[in-house]
Structure formats: structure tokens, C-alpha cells
PDB file of N, CA and C in Angstrom:
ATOM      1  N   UNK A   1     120.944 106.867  88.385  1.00  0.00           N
ATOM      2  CA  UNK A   1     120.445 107.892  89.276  1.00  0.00           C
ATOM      3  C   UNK A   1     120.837 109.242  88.721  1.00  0.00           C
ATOM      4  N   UNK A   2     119.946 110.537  89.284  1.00  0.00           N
ATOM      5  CA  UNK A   2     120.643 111.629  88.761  1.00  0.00           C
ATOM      6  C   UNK A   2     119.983 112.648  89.568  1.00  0.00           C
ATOM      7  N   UNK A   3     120.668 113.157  89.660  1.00  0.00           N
ATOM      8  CA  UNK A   3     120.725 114.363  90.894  1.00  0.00           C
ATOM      9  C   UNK A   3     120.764 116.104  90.552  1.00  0.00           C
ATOM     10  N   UNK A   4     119.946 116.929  90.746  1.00  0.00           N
ATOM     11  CA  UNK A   4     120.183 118.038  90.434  1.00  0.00           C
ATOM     12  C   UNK A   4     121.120 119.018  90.594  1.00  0.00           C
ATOM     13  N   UNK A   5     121.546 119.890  89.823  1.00  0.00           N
ATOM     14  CA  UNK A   5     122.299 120.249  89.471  1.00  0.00           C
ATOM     15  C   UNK A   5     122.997 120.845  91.013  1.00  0.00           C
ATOM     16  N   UNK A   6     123.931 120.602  91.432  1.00  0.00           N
ATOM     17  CA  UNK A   6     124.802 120.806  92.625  1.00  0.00           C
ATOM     18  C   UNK A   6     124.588 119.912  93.964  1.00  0.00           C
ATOM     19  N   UNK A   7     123.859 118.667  93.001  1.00  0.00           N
ATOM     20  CA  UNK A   7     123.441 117.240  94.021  1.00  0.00           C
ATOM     21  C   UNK A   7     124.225 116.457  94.405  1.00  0.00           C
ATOM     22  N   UNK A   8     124.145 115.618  95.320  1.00  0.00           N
ATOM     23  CA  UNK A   8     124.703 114.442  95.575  1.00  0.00           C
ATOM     24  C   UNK A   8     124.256 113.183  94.755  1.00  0.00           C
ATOM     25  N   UNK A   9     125.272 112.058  94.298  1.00  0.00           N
ATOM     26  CA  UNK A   9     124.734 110.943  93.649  1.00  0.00           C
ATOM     27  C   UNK A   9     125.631 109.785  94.703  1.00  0.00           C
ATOM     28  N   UNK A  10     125.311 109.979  96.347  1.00  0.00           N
ATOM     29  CA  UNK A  10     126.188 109.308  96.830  1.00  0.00           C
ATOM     30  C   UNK A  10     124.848 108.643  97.257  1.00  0.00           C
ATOM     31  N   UNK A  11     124.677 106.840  97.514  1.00  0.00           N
ATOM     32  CA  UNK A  11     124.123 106.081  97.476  1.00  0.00           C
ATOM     33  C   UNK A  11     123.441 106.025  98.774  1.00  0.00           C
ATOM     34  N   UNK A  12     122.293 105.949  99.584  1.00  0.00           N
ATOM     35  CA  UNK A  12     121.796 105.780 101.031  1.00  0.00           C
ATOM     36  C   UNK A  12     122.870 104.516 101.044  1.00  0.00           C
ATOM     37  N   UNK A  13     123.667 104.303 102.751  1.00  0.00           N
ATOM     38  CA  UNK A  13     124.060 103.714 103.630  1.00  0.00           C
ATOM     39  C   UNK A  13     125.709 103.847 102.762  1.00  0.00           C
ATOM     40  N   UNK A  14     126.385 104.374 101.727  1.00  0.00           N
ATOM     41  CA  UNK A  14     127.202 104.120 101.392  1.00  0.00           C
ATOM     42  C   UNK A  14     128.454 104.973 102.073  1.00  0.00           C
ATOM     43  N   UNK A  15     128.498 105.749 102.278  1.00  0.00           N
ATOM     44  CA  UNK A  15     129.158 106.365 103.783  1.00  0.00           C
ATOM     45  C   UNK A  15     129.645 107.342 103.289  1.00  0.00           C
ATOM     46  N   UNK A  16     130.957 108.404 103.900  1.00  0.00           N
ATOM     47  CA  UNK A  16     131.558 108.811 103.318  1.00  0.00           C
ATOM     48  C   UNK A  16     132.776 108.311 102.752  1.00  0.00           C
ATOM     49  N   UNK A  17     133.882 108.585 102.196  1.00  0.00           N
ATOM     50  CA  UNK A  17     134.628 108.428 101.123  1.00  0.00           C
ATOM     51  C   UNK A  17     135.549 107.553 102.013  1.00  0.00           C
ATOM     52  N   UNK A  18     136.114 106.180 101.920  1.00  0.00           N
ATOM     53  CA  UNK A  18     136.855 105.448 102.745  1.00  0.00           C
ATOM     54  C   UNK A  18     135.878 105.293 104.074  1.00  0.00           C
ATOM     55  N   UNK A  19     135.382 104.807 104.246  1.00  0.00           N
ATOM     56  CA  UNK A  19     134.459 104.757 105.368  1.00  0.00           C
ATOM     57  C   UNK A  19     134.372 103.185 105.448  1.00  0.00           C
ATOM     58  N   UNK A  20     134.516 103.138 106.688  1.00  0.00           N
ATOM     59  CA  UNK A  20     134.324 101.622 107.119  1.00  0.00           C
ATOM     60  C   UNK A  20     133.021 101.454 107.575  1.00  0.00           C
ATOM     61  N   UNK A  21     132.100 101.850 107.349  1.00  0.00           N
ATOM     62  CA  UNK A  21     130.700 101.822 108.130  1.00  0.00           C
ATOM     63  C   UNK A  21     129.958 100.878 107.239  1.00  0.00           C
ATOM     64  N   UNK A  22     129.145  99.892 107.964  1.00  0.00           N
ATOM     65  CA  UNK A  22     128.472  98.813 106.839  1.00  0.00           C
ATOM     66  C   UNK A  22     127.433  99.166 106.128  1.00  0.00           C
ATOM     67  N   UNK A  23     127.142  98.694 105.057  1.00  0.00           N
ATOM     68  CA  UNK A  23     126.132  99.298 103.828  1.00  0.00           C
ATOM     69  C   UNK A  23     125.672  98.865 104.248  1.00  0.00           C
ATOM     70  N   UNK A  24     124.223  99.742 103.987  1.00  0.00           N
ATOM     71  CA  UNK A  24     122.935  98.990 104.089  1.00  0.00           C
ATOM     72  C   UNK A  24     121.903  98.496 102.620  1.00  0.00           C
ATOM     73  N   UNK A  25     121.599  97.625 102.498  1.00  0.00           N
ATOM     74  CA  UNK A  25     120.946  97.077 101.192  1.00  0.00           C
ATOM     75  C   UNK A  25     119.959  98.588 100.566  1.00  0.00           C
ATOM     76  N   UNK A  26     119.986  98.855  99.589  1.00  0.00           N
ATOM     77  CA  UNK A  26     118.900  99.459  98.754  1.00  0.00           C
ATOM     78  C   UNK A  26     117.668  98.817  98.623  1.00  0.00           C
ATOM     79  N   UNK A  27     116.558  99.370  99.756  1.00  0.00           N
ATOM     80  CA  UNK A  27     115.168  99.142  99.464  1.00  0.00           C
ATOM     81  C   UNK A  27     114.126  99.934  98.269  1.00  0.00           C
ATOM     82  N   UNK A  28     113.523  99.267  97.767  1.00  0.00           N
ATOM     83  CA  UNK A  28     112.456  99.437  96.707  1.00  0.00           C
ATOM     84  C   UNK A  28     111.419  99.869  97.844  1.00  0.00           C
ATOM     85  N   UNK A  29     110.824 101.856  97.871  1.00  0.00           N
ATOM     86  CA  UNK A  29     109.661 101.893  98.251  1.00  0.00           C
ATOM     87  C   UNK A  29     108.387 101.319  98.474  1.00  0.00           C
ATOM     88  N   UNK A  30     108.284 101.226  96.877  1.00  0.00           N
ATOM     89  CA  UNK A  30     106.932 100.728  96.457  1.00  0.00           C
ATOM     90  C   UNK A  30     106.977  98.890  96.871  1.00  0.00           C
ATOM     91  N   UNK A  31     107.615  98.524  96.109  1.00  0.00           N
ATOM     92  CA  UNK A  31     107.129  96.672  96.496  1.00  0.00           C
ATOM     93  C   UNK A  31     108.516  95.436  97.228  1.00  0.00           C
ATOM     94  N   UNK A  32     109.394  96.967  98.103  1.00  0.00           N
ATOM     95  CA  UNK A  32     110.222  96.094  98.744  1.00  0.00           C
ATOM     96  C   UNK A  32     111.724  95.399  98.398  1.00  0.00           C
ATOM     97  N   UNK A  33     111.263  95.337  97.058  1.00  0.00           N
ATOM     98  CA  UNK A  33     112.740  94.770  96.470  1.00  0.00           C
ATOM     99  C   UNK A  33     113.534  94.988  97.007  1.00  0.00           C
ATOM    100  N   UNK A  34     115.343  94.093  97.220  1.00  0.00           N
ATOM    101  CA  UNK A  34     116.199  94.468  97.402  1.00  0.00           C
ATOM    102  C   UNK A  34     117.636  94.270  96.593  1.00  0.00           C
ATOM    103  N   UNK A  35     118.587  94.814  96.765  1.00  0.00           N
ATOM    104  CA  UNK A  35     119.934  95.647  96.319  1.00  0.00           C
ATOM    105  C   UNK A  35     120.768  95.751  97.323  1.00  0.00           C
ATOM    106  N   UNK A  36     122.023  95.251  96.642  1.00  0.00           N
ATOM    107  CA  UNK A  36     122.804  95.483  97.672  1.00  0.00           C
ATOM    108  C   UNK A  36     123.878  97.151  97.031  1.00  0.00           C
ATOM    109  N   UNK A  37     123.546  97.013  95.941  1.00  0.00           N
ATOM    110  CA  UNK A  37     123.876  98.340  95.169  1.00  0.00           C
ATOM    111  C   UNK A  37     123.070  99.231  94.396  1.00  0.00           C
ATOM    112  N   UNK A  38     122.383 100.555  94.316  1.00  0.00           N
ATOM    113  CA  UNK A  38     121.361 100.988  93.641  1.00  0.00           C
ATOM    114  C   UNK A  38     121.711 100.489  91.751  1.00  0.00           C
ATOM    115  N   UNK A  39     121.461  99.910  91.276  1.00  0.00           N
ATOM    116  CA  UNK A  39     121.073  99.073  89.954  1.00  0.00           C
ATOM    117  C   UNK A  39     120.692 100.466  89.108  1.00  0.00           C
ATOM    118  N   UNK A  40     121.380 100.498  87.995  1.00  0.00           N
ATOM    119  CA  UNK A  40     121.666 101.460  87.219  1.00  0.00           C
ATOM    120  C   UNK A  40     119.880 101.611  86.542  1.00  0.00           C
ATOM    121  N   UNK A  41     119.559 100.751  86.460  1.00  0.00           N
ATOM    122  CA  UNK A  41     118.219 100.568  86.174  1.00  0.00           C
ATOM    123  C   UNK A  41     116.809 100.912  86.884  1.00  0.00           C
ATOM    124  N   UNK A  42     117.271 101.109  88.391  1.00  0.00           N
ATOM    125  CA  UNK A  42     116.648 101.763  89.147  1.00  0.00           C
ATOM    126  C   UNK A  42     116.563 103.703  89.487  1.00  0.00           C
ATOM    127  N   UNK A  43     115.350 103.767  89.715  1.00  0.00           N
ATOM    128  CA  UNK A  43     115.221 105.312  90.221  1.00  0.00           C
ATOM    129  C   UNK A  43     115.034 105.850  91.367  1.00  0.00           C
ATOM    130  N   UNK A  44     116.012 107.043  92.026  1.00  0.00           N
ATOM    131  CA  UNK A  44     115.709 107.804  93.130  1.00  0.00           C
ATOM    132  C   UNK A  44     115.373 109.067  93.004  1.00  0.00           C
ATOM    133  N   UNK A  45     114.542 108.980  94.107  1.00  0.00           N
ATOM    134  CA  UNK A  45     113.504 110.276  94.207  1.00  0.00           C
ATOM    135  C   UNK A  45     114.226 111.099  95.490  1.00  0.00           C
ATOM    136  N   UNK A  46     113.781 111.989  95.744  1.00  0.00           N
ATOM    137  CA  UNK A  46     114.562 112.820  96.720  1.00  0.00           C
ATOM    138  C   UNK A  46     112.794 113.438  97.404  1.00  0.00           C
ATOM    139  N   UNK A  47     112.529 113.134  98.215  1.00  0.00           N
ATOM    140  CA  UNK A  47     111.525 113.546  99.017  1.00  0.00           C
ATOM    141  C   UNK A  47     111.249 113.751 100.181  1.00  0.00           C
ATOM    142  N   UNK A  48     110.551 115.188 100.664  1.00  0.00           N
ATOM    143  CA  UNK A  48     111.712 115.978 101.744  1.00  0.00           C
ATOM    144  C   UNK A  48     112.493 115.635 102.338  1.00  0.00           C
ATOM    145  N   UNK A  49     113.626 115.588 101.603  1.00  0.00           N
ATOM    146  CA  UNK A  49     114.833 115.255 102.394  1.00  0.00           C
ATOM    147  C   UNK A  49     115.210 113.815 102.381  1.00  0.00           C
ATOM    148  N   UNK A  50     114.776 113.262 102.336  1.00  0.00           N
ATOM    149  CA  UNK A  50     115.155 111.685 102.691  1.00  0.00           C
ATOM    150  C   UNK A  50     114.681 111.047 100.682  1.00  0.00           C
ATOM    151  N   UNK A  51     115.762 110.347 100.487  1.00  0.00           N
ATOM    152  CA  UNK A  51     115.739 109.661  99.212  1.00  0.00           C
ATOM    153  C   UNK A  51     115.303 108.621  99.314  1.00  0.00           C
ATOM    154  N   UNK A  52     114.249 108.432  98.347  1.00  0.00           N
ATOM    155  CA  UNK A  52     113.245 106.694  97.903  1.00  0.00           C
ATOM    156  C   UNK A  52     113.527 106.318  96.761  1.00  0.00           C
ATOM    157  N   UNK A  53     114.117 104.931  96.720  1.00  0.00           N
ATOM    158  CA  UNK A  53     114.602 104.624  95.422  1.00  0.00           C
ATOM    159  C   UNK A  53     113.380 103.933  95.097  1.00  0.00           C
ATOM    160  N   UNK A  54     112.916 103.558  93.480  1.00  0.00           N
ATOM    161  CA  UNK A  54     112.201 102.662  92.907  1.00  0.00           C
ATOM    162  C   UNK A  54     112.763 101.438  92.055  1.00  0.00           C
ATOM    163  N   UNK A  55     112.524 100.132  92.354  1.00  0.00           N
ATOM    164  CA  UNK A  55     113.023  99.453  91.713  1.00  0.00           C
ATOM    165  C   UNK A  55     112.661  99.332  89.935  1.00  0.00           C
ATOM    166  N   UNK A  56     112.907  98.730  89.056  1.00  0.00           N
ATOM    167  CA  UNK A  56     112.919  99.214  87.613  1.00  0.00           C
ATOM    168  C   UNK A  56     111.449  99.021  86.957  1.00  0.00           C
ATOM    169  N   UNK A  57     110.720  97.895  87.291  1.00  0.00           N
ATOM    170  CA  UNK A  57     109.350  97.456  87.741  1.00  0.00           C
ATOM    171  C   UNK A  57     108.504  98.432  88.094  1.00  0.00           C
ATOM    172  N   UNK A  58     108.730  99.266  88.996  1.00  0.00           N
ATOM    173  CA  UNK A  58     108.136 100.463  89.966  1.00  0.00           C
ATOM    174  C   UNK A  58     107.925 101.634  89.119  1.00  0.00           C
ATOM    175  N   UNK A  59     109.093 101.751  88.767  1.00  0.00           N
ATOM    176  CA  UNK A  59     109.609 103.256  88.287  1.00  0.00           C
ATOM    177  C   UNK A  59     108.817 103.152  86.886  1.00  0.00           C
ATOM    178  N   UNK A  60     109.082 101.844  86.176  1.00  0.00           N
ATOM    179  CA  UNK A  60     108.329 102.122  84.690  1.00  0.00           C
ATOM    180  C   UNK A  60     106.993 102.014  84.701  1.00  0.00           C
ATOM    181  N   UNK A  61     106.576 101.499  85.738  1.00  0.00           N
ATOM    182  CA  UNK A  61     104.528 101.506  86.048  1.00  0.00           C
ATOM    183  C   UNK A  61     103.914 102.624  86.821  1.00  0.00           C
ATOM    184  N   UNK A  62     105.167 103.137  87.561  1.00  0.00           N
ATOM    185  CA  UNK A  62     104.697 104.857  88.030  1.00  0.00           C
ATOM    186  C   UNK A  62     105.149 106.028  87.643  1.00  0.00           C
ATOM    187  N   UNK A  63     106.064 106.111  86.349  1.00  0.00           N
ATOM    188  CA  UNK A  63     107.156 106.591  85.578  1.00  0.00           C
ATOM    189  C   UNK A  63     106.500 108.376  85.555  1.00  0.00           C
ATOM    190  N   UNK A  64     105.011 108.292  85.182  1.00  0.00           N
ATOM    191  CA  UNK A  64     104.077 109.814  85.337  1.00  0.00           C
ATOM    192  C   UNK A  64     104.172 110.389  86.648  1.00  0.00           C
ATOM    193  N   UNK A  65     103.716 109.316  87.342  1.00  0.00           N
ATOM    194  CA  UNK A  65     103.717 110.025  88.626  1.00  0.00           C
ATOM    195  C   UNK A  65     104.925 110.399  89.531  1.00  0.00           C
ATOM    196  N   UNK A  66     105.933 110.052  89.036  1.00  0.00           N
ATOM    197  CA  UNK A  66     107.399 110.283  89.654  1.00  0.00           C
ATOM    198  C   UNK A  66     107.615 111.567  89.389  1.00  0.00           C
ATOM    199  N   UNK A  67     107.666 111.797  87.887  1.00  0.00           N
ATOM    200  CA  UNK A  67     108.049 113.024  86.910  1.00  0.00           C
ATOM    201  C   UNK A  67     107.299 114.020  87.748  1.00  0.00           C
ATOM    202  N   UNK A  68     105.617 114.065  87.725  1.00  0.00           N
ATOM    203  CA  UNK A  68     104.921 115.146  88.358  1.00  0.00           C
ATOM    204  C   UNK A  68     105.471 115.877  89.653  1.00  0.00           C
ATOM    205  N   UNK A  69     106.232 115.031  89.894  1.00  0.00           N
ATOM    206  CA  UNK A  69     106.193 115.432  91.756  1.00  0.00           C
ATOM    207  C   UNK A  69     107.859 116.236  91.737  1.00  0.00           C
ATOM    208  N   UNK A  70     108.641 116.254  90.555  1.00  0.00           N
ATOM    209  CA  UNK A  70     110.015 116.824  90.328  1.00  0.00           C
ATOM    210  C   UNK A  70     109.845 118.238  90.551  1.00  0.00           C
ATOM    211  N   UNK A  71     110.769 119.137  91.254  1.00  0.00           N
ATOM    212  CA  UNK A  71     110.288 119.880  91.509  1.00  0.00           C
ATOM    213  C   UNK A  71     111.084 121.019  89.594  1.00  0.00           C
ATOM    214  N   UNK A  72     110.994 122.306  89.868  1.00  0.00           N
ATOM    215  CA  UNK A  72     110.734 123.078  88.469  1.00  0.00           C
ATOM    216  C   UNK A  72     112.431 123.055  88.720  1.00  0.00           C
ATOM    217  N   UNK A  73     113.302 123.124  89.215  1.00  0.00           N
ATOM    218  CA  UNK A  73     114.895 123.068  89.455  1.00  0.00           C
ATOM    219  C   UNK A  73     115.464 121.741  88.318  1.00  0.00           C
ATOM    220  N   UNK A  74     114.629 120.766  88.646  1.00  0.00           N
ATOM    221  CA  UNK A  74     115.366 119.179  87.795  1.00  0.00           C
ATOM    222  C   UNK A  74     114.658 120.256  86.085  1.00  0.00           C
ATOM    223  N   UNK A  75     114.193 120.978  85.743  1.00  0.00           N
ATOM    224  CA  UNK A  75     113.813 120.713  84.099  1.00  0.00           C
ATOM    225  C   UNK A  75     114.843 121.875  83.855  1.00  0.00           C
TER     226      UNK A  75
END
């Protein structure tokens, strides 16, 4: 994952720091997949506001259309 410059790379459902709160699995937007940890191999998108991860499958068959939608801050 990678996050722009003064981002967070803290995981959806992973809490804050010592947090007893239960994870929630990493869903794949596009075709559902699941994770119980975002997979180094996978990609997140940040879209308004709320983050969509793609599973590795996803990300390399929509890999153009991900990039397009980055806003001019990530280059």
C-alpha cells in the first residue's frame, strides 16, 4: 500500500494503536475477495474519503484505470 505524502498506511478495521476492537477482513471492491490482512500484493485506493482496496487480480486488469483517477498530489 502507499499513501500520500502526510498519509495514513493504517489498514480499514485495524484500530488504533493497542486497540482491542475486532478486525474486520479486507474486502476486494471489484470481485469480493477476502483478507484477513491487506496482502502486500494488493492495492488501495482512497476515494472520497473512504478507502477501496483491490485484490492483486483486480488491480493488474484495472492497473490504467486506477492510476487515472490519482489525484496530481500522488505524482
Amino acid at each position: 500500500m502507499t499513501s500520500p505524502p502526510g498519509g495514513s498506511d493504517v489498514p480499514l478495521g485495524s484500530g488504533d494503536s493497542g486497540s482491542s476492537a475486532e478486525l474486520r477482513p479486507i474486502v476486494c471492491t471489484r470481485c469480493g475477495a477476502r483478507a484477513d490482512t491487506p496482502p502486500l500484493t494488493w492495492t488501495c485506493s482512497m476515494e472520497n474519503g473512504t478507502r477501496h482496496y483491490f485484490c492483486d487480480t483486480c488491480a493488474r486488469e484495472n492497473l490504467r484505470a486506477i492510476e487515472a483517477r490519482l489525484d496530481p498530489a500522488w505524482w
